[in-house]
Structures are given as structure tokens and as C-alpha cells.
C-alpha atoms as a PDB file:
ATOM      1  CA  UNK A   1      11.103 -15.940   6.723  1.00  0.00           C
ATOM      2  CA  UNK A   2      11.657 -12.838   4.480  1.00  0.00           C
ATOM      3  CA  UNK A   3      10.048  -9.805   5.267  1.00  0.00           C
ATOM      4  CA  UNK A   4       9.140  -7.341   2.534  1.00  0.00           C
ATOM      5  CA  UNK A   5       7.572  -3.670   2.603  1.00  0.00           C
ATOM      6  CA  UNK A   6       6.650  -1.871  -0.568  1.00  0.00           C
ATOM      7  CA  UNK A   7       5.995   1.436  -0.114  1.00  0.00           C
ATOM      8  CA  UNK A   8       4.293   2.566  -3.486  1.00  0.00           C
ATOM      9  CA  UNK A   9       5.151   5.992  -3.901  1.00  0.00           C
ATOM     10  CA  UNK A  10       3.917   6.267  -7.647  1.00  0.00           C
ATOM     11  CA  UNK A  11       0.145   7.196  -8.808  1.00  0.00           C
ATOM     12  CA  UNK A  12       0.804   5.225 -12.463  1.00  0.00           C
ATOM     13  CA  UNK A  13      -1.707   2.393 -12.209  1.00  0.00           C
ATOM     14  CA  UNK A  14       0.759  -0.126 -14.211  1.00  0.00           C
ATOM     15  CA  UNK A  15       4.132   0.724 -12.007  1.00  0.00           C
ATOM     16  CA  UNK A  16       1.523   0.166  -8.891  1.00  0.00           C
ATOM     17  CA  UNK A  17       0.348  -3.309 -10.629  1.00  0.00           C
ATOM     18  CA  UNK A  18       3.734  -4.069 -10.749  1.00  0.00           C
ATOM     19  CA  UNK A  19       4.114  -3.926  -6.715  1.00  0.00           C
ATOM     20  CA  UNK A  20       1.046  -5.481  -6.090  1.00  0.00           C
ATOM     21  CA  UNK A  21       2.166  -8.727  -8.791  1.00  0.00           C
ATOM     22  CA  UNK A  22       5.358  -9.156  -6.994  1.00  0.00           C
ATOM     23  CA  UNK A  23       4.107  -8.727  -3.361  1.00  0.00           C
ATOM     24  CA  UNK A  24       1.649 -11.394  -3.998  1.00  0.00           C
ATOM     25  CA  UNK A  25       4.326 -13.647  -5.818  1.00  0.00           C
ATOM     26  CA  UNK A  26       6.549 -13.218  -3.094  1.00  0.00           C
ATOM     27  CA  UNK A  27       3.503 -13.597  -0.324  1.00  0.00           C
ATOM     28  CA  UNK A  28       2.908 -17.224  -2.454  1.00  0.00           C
ATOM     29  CA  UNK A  29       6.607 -18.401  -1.352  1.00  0.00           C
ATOM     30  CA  UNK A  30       5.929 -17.883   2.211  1.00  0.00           C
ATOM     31  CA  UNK A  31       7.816 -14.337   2.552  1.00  0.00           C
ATOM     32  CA  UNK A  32       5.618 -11.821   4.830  1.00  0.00           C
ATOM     33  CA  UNK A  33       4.924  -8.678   2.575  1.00  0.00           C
ATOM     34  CA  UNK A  34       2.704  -5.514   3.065  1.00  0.00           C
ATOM     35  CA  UNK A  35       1.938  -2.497   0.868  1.00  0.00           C
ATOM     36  CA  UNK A  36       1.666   1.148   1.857  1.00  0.00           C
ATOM     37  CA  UNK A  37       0.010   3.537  -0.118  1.00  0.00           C
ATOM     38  CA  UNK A  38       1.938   6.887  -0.142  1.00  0.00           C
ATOM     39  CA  UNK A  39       2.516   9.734  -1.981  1.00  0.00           C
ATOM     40  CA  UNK A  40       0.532   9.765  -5.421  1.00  0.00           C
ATOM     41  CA  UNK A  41      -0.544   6.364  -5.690  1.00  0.00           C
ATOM     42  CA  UNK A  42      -3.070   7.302  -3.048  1.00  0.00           C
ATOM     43  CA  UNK A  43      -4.844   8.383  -5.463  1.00  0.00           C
ATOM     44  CA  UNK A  44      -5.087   4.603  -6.929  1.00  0.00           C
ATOM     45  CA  UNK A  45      -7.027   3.041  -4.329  1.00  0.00           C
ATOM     46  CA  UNK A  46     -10.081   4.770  -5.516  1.00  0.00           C
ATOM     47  CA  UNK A  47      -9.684   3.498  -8.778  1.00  0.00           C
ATOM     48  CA  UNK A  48      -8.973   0.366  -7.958  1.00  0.00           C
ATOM     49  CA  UNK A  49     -11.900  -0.107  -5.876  1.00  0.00           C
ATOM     50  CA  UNK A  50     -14.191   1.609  -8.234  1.00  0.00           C
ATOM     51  CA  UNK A  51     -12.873  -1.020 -10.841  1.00  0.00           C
ATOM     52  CA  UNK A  52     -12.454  -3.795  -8.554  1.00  0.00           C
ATOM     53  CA  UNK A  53      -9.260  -4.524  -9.560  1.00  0.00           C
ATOM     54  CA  UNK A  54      -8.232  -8.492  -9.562  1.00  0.00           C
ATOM     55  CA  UNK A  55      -4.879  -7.733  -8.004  1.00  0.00           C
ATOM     56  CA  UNK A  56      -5.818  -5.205  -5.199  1.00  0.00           C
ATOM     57  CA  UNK A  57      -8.693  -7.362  -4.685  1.00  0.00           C
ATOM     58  CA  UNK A  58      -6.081 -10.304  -3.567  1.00  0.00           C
ATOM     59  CA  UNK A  59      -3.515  -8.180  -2.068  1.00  0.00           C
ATOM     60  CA  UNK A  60      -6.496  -6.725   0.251  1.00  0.00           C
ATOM     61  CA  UNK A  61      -8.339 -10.226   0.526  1.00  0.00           C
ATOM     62  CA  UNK A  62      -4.903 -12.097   1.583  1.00  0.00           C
ATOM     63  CA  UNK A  63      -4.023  -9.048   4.087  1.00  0.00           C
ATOM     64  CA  UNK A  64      -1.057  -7.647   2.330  1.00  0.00           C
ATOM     65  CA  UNK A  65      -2.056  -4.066   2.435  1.00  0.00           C
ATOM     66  CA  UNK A  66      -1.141  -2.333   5.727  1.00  0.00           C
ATOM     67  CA  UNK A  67      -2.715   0.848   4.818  1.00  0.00           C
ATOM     68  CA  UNK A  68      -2.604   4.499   3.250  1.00  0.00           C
ATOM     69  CA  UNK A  69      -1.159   8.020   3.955  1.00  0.00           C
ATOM     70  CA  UNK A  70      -3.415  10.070   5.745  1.00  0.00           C
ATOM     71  CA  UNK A  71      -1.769  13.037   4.790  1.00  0.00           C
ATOM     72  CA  UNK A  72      -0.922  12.332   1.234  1.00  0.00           C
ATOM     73  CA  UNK A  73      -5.070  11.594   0.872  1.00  0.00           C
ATOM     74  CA  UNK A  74      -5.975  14.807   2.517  1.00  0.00           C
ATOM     75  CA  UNK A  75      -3.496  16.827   0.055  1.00  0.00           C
ATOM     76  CA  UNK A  76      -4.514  14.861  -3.102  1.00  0.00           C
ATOM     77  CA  UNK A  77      -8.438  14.752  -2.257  1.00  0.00           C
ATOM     78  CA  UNK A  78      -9.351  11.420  -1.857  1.00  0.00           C
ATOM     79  CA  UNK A  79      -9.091  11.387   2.143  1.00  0.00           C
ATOM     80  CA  UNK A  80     -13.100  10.656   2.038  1.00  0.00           C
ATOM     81  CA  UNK A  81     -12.653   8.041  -0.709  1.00  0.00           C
ATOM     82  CA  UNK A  82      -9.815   5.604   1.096  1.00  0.00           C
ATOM     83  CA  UNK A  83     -11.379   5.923   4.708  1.00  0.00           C
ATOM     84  CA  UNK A  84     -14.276   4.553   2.820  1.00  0.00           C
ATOM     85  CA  UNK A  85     -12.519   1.842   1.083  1.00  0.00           C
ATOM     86  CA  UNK A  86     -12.097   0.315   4.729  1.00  0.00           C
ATOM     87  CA  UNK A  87      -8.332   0.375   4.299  1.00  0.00           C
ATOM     88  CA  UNK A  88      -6.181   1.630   7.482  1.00  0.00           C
ATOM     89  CA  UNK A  89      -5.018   5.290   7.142  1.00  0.00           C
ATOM     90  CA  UNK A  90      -1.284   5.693   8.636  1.00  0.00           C
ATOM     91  CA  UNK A  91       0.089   8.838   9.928  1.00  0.00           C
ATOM     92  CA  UNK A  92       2.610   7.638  12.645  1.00  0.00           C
ATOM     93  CA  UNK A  93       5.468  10.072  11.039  1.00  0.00           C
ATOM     94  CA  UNK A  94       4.143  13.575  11.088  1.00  0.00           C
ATOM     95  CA  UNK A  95       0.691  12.491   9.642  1.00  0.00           C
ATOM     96  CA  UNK A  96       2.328  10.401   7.040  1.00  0.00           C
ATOM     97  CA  UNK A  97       2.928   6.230   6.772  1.00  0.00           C
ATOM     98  CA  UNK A  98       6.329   6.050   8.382  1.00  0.00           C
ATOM     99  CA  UNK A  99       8.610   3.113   7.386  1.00  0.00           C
ATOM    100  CA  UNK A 100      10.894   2.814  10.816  1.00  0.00           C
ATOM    101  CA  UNK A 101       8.262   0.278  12.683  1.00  0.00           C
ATOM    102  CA  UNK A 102       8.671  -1.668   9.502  1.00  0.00           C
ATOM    103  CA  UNK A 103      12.176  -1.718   9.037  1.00  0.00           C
ATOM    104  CA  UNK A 104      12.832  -2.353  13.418  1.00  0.00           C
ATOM    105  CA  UNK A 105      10.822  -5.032  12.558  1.00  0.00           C
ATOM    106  CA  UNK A 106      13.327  -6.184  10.008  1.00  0.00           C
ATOM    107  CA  UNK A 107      11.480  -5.579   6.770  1.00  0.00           C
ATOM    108  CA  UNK A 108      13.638  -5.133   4.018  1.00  0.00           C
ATOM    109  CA  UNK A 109      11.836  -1.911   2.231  1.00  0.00           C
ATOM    110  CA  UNK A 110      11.244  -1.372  -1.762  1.00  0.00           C
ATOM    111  CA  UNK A 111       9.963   1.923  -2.786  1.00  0.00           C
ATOM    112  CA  UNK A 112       8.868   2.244  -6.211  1.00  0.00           C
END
């Protein structure tokens, strides 16, 4: 089975739509995908909560999202928002979502 990581670096809502459409296409075909939040798009999961956005809402519900940068949501102010969101905050490289346990694991990565 195909393993996938996308590690959404961007905070434009449509690029991060974009990641979330194809990680649940791919996650419909059987392929094991997650999604990190890093860098600016951090700042999304606020919004997308506060709008209850249809895709986050299934990438969440089917499991697909492994979490968000600690660090990044510290720096960019919205620490408080994502720990509420329920979502797992990752800092395993300096305080920051590391990708090596992902790709040891033999995920291919996609940063976008």
C-alpha cells in the first residue's frame, strides 16, 4: 500500500483545499495518507474549524490529519486556537512537525 505525507506548508486556503482533495482521493484508493499542518497554513485550522469546512471536516473525521506545528502556532498566534481544535500539536524536530518518522516509515512526502 502507498504511503503519502503532505506537509502543507502554505496559509492560502485554496492551495491547502487542494492537499486536503487529493489526500482524501488518494485515502479513497486504499493509499495511507496524513496531513501536517506547518508553517503558515497553521493559521488555517482556525478557519476551517470556525467555518466547518466540508473537506477538513472528512480529512479529520477519516483520521488523515496527524497534527500541527507547535512552534509555527506559537509564532503565528493561534497556539490557543489549534490545541483547542483537538488536533495533535507536533514538535519532535526542535519544536516543529519533523518529517524523518514519516519518511523511515516509508512515506513518500509532498510539500506544497
Amino acid at each position: 500500500m502507498e504511503k503519502i505525507l503532505y506537509y502543507g506548508m502554505t496559509g492560502e486556503k485554496m492551495c491547502f483545499q487542494h492537499i486536503l482533495m487529493n489526500a482524501l482521493d488518494l485515502h479513497s484508493t486504499g493509499a495511507e495518507v496524513k496531513i501536517i499542518f506547518e508553517g503558515a497554513s497553521v493559521k488555517l485550522v482556525p478557519q476551517f474549524e470556525e467555518e466547518n469546512n466540508p473537506l477538513y471536516r472528512r480529512a479529520r473525521n477519516t483520521g488523515l490529519i496527524a497534527g500541527v506545528c507547535l512552534a509555527c502556532s506559537k509564532v503565528l498566534g493561534v497556539y490557543e486556537q489549534n490545541v483547542k481544535s483537538g488536533l495533535t500539536m507536533l514538535d519532535d524536530m526542535s519544536g516543529h512537525a519533523g518529517m524523518k518518522n514519516y519518511i523511515n516509515d516509508g512515506y513518500k512526502v509532498i510539500s506544497m
